[in-house]
Protein backbone atom coordinates (compact mmCIF):
# COMPACT_ATOMS: atom_id res chain seq x y z
CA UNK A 1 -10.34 -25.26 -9.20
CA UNK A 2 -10.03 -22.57 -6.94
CA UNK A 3 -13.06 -19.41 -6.65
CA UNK A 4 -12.08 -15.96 -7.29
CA UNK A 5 -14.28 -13.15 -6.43
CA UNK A 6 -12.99 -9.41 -6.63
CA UNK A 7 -14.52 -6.63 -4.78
CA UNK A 8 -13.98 -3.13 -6.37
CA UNK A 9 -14.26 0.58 -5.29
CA UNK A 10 -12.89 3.85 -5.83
CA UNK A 11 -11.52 5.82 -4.97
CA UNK A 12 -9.58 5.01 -8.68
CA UNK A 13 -10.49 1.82 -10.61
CA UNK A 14 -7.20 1.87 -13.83
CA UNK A 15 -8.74 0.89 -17.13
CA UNK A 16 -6.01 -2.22 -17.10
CA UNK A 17 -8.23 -3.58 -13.93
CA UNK A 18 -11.47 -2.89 -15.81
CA UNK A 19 -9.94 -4.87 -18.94
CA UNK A 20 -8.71 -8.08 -17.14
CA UNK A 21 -12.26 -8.32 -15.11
CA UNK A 22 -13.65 -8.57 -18.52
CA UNK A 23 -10.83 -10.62 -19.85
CA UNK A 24 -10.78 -13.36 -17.37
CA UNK A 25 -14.25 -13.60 -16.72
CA UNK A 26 -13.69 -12.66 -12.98
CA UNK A 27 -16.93 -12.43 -10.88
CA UNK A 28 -17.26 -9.26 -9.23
CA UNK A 29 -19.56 -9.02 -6.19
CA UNK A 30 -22.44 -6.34 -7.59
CA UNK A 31 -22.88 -3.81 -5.25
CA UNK A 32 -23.16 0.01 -5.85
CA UNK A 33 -19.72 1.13 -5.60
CA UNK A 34 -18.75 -1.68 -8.07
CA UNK A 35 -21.42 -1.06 -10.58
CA UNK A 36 -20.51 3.22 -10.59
CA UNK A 37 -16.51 1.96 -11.17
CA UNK A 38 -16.73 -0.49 -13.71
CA UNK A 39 -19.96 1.63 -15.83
CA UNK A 40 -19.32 1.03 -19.91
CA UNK A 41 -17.81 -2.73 -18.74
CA UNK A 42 -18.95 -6.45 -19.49
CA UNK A 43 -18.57 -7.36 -15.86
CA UNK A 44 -19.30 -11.34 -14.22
CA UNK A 45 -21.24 -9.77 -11.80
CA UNK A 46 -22.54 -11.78 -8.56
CA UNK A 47 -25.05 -10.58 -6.36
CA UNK A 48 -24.67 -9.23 -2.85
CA UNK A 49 -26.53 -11.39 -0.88
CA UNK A 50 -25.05 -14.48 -3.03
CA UNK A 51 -21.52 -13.52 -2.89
CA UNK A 52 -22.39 -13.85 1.32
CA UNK A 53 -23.67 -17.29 0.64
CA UNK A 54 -20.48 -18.28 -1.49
CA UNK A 55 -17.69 -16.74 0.99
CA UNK A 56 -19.51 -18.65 3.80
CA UNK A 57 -19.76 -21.82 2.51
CA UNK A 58 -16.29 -21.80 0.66
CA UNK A 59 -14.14 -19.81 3.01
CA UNK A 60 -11.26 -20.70 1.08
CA UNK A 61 -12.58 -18.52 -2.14
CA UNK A 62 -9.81 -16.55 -3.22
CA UNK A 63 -10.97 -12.71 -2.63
CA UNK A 64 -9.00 -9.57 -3.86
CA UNK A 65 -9.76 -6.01 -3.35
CA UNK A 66 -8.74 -2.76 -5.34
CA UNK A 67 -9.61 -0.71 -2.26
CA UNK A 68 -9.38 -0.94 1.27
CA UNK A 69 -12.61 0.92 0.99
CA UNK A 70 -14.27 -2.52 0.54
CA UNK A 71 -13.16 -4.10 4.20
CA UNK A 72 -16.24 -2.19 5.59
CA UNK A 73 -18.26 -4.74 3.16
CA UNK A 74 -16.18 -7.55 4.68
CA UNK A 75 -17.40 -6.13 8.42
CA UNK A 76 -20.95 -5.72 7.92
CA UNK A 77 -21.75 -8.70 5.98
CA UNK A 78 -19.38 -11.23 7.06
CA UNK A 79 -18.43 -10.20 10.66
CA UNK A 80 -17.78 -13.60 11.67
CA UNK A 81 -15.99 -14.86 9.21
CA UNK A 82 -12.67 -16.33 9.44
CA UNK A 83 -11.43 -13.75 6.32
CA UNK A 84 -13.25 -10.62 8.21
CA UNK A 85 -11.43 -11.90 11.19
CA UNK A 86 -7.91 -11.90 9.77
CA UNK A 87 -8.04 -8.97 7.74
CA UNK A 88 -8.53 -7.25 11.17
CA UNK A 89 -6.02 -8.62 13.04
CA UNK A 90 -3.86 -7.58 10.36
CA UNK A 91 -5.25 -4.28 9.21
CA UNK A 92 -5.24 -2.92 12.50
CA UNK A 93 -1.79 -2.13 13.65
CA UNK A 94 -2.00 -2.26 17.38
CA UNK A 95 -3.42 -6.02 16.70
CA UNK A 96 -0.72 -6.53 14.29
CA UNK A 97 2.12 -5.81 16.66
CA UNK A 98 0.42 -7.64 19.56
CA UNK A 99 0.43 -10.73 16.87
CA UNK A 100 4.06 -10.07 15.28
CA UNK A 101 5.65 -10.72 18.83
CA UNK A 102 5.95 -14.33 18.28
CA UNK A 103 8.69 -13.33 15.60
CA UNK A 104 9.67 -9.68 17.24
CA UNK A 105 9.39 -9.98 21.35
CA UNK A 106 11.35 -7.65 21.67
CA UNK A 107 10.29 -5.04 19.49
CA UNK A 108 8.95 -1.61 21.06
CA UNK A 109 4.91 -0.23 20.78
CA UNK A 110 2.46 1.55 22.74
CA UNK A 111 -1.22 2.38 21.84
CA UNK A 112 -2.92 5.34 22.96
CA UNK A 113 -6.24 7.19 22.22
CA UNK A 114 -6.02 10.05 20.14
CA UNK A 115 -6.97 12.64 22.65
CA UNK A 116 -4.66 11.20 25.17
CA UNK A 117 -1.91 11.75 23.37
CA UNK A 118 -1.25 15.20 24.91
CA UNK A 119 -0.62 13.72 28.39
CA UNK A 120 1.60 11.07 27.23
CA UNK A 121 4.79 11.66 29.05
CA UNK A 122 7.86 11.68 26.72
CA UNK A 123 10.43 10.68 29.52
CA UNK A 124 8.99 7.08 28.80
CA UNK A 125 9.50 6.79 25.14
CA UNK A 126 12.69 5.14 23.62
CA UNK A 127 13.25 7.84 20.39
CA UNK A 128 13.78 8.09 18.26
CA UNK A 129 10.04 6.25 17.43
CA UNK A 130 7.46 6.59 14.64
CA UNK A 131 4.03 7.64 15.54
CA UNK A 132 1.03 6.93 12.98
CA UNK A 133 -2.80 5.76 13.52
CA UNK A 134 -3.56 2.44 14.53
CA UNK A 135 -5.40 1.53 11.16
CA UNK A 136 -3.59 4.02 8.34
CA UNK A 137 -3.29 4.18 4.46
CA UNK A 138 -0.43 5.77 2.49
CA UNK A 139 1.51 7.88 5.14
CA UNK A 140 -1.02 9.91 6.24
CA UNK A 141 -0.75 10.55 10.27
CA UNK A 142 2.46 9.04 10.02
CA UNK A 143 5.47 11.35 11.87
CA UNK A 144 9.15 10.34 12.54
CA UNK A 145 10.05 12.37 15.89
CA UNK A 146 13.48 12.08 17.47
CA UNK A 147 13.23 13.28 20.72
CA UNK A 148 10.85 14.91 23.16
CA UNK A 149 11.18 18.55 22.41
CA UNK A 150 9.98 17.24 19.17
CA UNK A 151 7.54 14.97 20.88
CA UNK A 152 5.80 18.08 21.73
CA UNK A 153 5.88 20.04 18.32
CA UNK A 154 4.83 16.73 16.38
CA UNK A 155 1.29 16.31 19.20
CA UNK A 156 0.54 20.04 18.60
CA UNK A 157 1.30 19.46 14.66
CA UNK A 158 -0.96 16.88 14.73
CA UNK A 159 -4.22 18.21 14.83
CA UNK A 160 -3.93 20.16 11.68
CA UNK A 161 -2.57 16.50 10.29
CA UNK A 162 -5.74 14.99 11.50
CA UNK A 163 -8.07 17.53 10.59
CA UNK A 164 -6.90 17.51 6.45
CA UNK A 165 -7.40 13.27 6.63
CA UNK A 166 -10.60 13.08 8.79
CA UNK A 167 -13.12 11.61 6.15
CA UNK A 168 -10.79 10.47 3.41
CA UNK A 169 -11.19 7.09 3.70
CA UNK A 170 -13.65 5.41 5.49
CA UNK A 171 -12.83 4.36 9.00
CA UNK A 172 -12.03 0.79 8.70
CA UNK A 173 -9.13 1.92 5.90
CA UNK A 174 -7.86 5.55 7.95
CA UNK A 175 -8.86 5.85 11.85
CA UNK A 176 -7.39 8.58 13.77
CA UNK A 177 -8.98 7.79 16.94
CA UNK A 178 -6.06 4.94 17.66
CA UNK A 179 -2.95 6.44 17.74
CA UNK A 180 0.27 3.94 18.04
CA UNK A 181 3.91 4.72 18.99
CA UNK A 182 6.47 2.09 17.67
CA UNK A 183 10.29 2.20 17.59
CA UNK A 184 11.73 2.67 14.32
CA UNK A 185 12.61 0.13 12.27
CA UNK A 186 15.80 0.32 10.26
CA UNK A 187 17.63 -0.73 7.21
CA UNK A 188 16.04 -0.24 3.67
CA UNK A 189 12.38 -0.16 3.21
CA UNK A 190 10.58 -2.37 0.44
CA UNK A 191 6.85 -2.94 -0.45
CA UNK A 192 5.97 -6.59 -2.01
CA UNK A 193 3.43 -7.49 -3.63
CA UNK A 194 2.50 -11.41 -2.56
CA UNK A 195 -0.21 -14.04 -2.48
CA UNK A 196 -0.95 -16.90 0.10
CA UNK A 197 -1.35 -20.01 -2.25
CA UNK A 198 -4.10 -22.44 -0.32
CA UNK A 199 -1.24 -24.19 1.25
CA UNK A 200 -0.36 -20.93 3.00
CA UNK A 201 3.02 -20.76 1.22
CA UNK A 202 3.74 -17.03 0.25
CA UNK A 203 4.08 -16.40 -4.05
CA UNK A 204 6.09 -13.18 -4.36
CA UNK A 205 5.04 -10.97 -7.31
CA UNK A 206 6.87 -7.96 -7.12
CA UNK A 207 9.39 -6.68 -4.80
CA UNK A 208 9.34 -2.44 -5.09
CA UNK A 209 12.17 -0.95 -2.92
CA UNK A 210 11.07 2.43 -1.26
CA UNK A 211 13.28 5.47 -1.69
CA UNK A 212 13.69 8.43 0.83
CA UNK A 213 15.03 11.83 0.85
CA UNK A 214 16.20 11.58 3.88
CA UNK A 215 16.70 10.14 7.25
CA UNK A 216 13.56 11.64 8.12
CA UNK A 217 10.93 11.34 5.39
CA UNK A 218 8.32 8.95 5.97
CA UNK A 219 6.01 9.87 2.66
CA UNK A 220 5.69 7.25 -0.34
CA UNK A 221 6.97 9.31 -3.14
CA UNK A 222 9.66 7.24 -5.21
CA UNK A 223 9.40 3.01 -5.45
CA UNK A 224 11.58 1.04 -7.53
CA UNK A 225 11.39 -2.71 -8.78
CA UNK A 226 14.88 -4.18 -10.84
CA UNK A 227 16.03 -7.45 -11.98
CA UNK A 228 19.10 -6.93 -9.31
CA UNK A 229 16.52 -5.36 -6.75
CA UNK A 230 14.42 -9.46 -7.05
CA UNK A 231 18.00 -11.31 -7.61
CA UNK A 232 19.26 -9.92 -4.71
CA UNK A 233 15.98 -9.87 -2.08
CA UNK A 234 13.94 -12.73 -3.27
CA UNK A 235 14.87 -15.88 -1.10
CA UNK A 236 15.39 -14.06 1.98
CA UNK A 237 11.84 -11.96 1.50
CA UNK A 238 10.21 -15.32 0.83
CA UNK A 239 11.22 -17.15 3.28
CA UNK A 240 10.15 -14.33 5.89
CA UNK A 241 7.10 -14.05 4.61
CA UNK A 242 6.23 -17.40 5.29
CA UNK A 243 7.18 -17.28 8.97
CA UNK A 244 4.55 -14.22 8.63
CA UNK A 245 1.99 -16.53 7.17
CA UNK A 246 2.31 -19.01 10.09
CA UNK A 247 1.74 -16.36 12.66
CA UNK A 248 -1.50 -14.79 11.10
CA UNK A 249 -2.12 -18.36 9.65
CA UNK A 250 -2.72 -16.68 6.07
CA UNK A 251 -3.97 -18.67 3.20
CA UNK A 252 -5.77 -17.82 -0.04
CA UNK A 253 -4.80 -14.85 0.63
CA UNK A 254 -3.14 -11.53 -1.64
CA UNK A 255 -1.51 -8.73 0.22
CA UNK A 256 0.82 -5.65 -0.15
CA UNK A 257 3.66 -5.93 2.60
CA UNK A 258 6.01 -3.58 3.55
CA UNK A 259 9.14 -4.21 5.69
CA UNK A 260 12.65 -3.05 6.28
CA UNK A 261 16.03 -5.03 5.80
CA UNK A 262 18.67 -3.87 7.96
CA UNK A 263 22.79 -4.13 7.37
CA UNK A 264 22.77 -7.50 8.92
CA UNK A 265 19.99 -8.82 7.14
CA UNK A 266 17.21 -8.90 9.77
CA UNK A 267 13.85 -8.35 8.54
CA UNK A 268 10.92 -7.23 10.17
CA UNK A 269 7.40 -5.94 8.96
CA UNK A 270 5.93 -2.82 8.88
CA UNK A 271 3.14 -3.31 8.09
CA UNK A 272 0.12 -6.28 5.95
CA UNK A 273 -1.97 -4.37 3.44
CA UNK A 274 -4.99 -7.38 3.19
CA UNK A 275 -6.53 -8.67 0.13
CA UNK A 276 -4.90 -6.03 -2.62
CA UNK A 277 -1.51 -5.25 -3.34
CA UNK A 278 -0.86 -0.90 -3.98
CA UNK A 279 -3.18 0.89 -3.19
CA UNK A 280 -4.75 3.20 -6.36
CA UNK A 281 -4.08 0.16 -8.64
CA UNK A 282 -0.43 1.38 -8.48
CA UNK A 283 2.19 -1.26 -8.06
CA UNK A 284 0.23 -3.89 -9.59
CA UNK A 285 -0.19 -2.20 -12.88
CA UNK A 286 3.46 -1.48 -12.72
CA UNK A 287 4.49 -4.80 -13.73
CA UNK A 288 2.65 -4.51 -16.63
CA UNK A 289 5.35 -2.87 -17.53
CA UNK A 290 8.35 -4.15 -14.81
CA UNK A 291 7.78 -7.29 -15.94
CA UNK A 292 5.66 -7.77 -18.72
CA UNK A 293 3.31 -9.75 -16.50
CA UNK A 294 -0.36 -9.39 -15.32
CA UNK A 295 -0.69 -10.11 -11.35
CA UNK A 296 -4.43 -9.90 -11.28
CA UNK A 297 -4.04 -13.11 -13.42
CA UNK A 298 -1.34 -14.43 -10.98
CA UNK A 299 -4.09 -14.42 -8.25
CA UNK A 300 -7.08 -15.61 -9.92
CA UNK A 301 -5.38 -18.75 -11.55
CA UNK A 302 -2.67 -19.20 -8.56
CA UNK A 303 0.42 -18.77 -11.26
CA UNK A 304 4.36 -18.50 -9.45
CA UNK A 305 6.42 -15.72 -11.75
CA UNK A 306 9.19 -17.45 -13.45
CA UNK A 307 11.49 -15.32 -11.65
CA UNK A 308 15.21 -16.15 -13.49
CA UNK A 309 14.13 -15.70 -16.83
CA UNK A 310 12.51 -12.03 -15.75
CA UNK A 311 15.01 -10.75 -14.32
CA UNK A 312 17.00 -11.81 -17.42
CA UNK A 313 14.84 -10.14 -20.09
CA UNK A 314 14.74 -6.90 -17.87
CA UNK A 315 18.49 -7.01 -16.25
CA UNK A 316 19.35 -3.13 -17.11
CA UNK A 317 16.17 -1.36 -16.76
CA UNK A 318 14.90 0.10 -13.78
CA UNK A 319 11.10 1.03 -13.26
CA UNK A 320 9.58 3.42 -10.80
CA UNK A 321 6.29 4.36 -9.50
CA UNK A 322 6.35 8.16 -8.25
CA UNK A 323 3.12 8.84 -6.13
CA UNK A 324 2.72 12.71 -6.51
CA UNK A 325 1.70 13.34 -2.82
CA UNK A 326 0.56 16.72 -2.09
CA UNK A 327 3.55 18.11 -0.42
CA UNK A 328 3.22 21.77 -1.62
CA UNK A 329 2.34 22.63 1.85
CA UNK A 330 -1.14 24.55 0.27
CA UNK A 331 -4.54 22.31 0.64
CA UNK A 332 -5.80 21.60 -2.85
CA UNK A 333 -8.45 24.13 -2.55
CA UNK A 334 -5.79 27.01 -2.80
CA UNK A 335 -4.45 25.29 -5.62
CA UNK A 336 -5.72 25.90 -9.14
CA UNK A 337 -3.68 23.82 -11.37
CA UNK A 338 -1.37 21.19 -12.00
CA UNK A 339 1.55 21.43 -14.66
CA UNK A 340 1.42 17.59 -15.70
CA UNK A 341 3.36 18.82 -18.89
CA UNK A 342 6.00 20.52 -17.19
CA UNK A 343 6.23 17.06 -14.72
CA UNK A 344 6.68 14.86 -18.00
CA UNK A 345 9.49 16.76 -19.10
CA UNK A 346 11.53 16.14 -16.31
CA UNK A 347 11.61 12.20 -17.38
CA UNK A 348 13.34 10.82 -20.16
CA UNK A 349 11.23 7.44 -21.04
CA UNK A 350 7.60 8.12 -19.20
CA UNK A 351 5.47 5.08 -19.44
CA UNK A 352 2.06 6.04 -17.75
CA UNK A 353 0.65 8.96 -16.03
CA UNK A 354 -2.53 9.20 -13.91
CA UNK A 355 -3.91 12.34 -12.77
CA UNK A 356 -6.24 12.39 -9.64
CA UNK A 357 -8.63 15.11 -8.53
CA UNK A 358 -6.25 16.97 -6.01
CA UNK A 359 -9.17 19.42 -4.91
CA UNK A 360 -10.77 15.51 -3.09
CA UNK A 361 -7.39 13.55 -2.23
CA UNK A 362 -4.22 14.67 -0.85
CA UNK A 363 -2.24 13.88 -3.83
CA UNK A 364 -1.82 14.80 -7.58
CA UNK A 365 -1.39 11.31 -9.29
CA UNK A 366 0.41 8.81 -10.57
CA UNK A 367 3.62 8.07 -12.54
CA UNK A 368 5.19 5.52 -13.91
CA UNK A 369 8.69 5.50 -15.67
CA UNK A 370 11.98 3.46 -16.91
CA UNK A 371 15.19 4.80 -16.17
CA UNK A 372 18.53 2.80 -16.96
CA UNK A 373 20.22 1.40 -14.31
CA UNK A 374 22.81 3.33 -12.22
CA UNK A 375 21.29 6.59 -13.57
CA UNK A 376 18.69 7.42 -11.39
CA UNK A 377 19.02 11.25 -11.04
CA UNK A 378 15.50 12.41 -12.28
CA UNK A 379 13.92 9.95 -9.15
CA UNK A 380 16.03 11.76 -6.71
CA UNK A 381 14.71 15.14 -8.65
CA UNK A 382 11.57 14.69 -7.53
CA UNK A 383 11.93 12.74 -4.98
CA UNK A 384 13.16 16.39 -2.82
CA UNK A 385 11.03 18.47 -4.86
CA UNK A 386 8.11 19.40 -2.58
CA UNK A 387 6.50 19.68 -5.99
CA UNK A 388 5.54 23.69 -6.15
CA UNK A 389 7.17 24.25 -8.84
CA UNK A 390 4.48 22.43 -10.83
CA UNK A 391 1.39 24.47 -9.29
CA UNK A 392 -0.55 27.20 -9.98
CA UNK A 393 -2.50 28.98 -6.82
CA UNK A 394 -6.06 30.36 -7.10
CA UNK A 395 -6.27 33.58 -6.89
């Protein structure tokens, strides 16, 4: 039987986590930030210094994270490791890219320091291209620019950028010091939820699909998950993923992917979130509710979703996640107060809502909702709402 062993931080820890720890017995490595989380809880704890001792004589233990926030852990006490060593290669996009040739020569990157950028001649890049740092969470640092007049408004832009996320997440989770230029990737965008079983064969848990405003918006604000949305992506997502688990020779291992689709049906990655699947214990909660299914359990006792008979049970519902980024354009110090109320009511069947402390992170929550299928207008409400309507400044 395979060994599980979670590793838990903040900066948000959901009460469904807390309950299936306790549940299914999982053992959670005891350190601080795990004890301060998971306070009031019956937790399996196992010590630091023995959790070391376990990982390095079973590499193939099956670890999972709620927080990047952890992979420092990973660094420091295991920096040799075959798991510290992949998480790397995969966490840190410059690496990633380098790796991902085998399936993408052709695709377009450059890596520059952060206070290079300045001097970076334009002329040379292909735009329109995507610039973001080198190891990122959510979308912060991340710009779209389509030429090189913009080139030069997005570099001066970006120290404010930088500035606001310096010191929001440690630096093995959000480093702005690394700054990478990539071409952009087209077609739709989807995040999936997956675990490498110990025969490195990729388990697909949830497939979200990502909605934009626009052309240009690069923020997570609106993700979707459907019966059609699995019926109609599954195979094809599956069998890529593989061919991603042979490159970066994953195994034993859970992860939150993201990756485009374009017309013709080419896929290529954006981007492998290691060991944990959305971040703020978003997406995997969701399918509490998507799919009546617990994919913390998945992972600890290596289950494969019985995908037909899913999508049958939930064939004309739609479910969204709706990450309310702070896109008010006023730092959450100037803000005094959130209308959550006056959010709800814009929703017909509201499932879950999570506030977070705006005033610390760049965001106001979480939300989670059904909406029938084929009416969809109150996503696209908020998804070009910048949100103001919903705030209150100081004075």
């Amino acid at each position: 039987m395979i060994n599980n062993m979670f590793l838990i931080d903040g900066p948000y820890v959901s009460k469904y986590l807390k309950q299936t720890l306790v549940d299914l017995n999982i053992q959670v490595v005891k350190t601080k930030e795990a004890i301060t989380y998971l306070k009031g809880y019956h937790i399996n704890y196992i010590d630091e210094w023995e959790a070391v001792s376990v990982l390095n004589r079973k590499p193939q233990t099956n670890v999972y994270t709620n927080s990047e926030n952890t992979i420092g852990w990973l660094y420091s006490e295991l920096p040799q490791s075959e798991l510290a060593q992949t998480v790397f290669s995969v966490k840190d996009k410059v690496l990633f890219r380098d790796k991902l040739k085998q399936l993408h020569p052709q695709f377009y990157y450059a890596a520059h320091q952060y206070i290079d950028l300045s001097s970076v001649d334009p002329a040379g890049i292909p735009f329109p291209v995507i610039l973001k740092p080198s190891v990122g969470f959510f979308s912060l640092g991340v710009y779209k620019v389509e030429n090189a007049e913009e080139w030069k408004r997005t570099i001066a832009e970006l120290d404010q950028g930088v500035e606001r996320s310096d010191g929001l997440y440690p630096k093995g989770v959000l480093d702005n010091s690394i700054f990478i230029i990539e071409e952009i990737i087209q077609g739709d965008e989807f995040a999936v939820d997956c675990y490498y079983d110990n025969a490195g064969s990729a388990v697909v848990l949830n497939i979200s699909q990502h909605l934009f405003a626009s052309s240009e918006d690069v923020n997570d604000r609106v993700y979707i998950t459907s019966g059609p949305i699995i019926e109609k992506y599954l195979d094809r997502i599956q069998s890529y993923l593989n061919k991603l688990g042979e490159v970066f020779q994953l195994s034993t291992f859970p992860a939150h992917i993201e990756l485009r689709i374009d017309n013709s049906g080419v896929i290529n990655a954006i981007e492998i979130n290691p060991l944990r699947f959305g971040g703020w214990c978003s997406t995997p909660d969701m399918c509490q509710y998507a799919w009546d299914m617990n994919i913390y359990e998945y992972v600890v006792k290596q289950l494969k979703p019985d995908w037909p008979t899913l999508i049958h049970n939930k064939r004309e519902q739609v479910y969204a996640l709706v990450v309310l980024d702070n896109s008010t354009g006023h730092r959450g110090s100037e803000i005094k107060s959130f209308n959550y109320d006056a959010f709800l009511e814009r929703f017909s069947d509201p499932l879950e809502l999570r506030e977070a402390d705006f005033k610390k992170h760049p965001l106001f929550g979480f939300f989670m909702c059904r909406v029938h299928e084929g009416q969809l207008e109150e996503l696209y409400s908020i998804l070009h709402s910048d949100l103001k309507e919903f705030i209150v400044l100081e004075n």
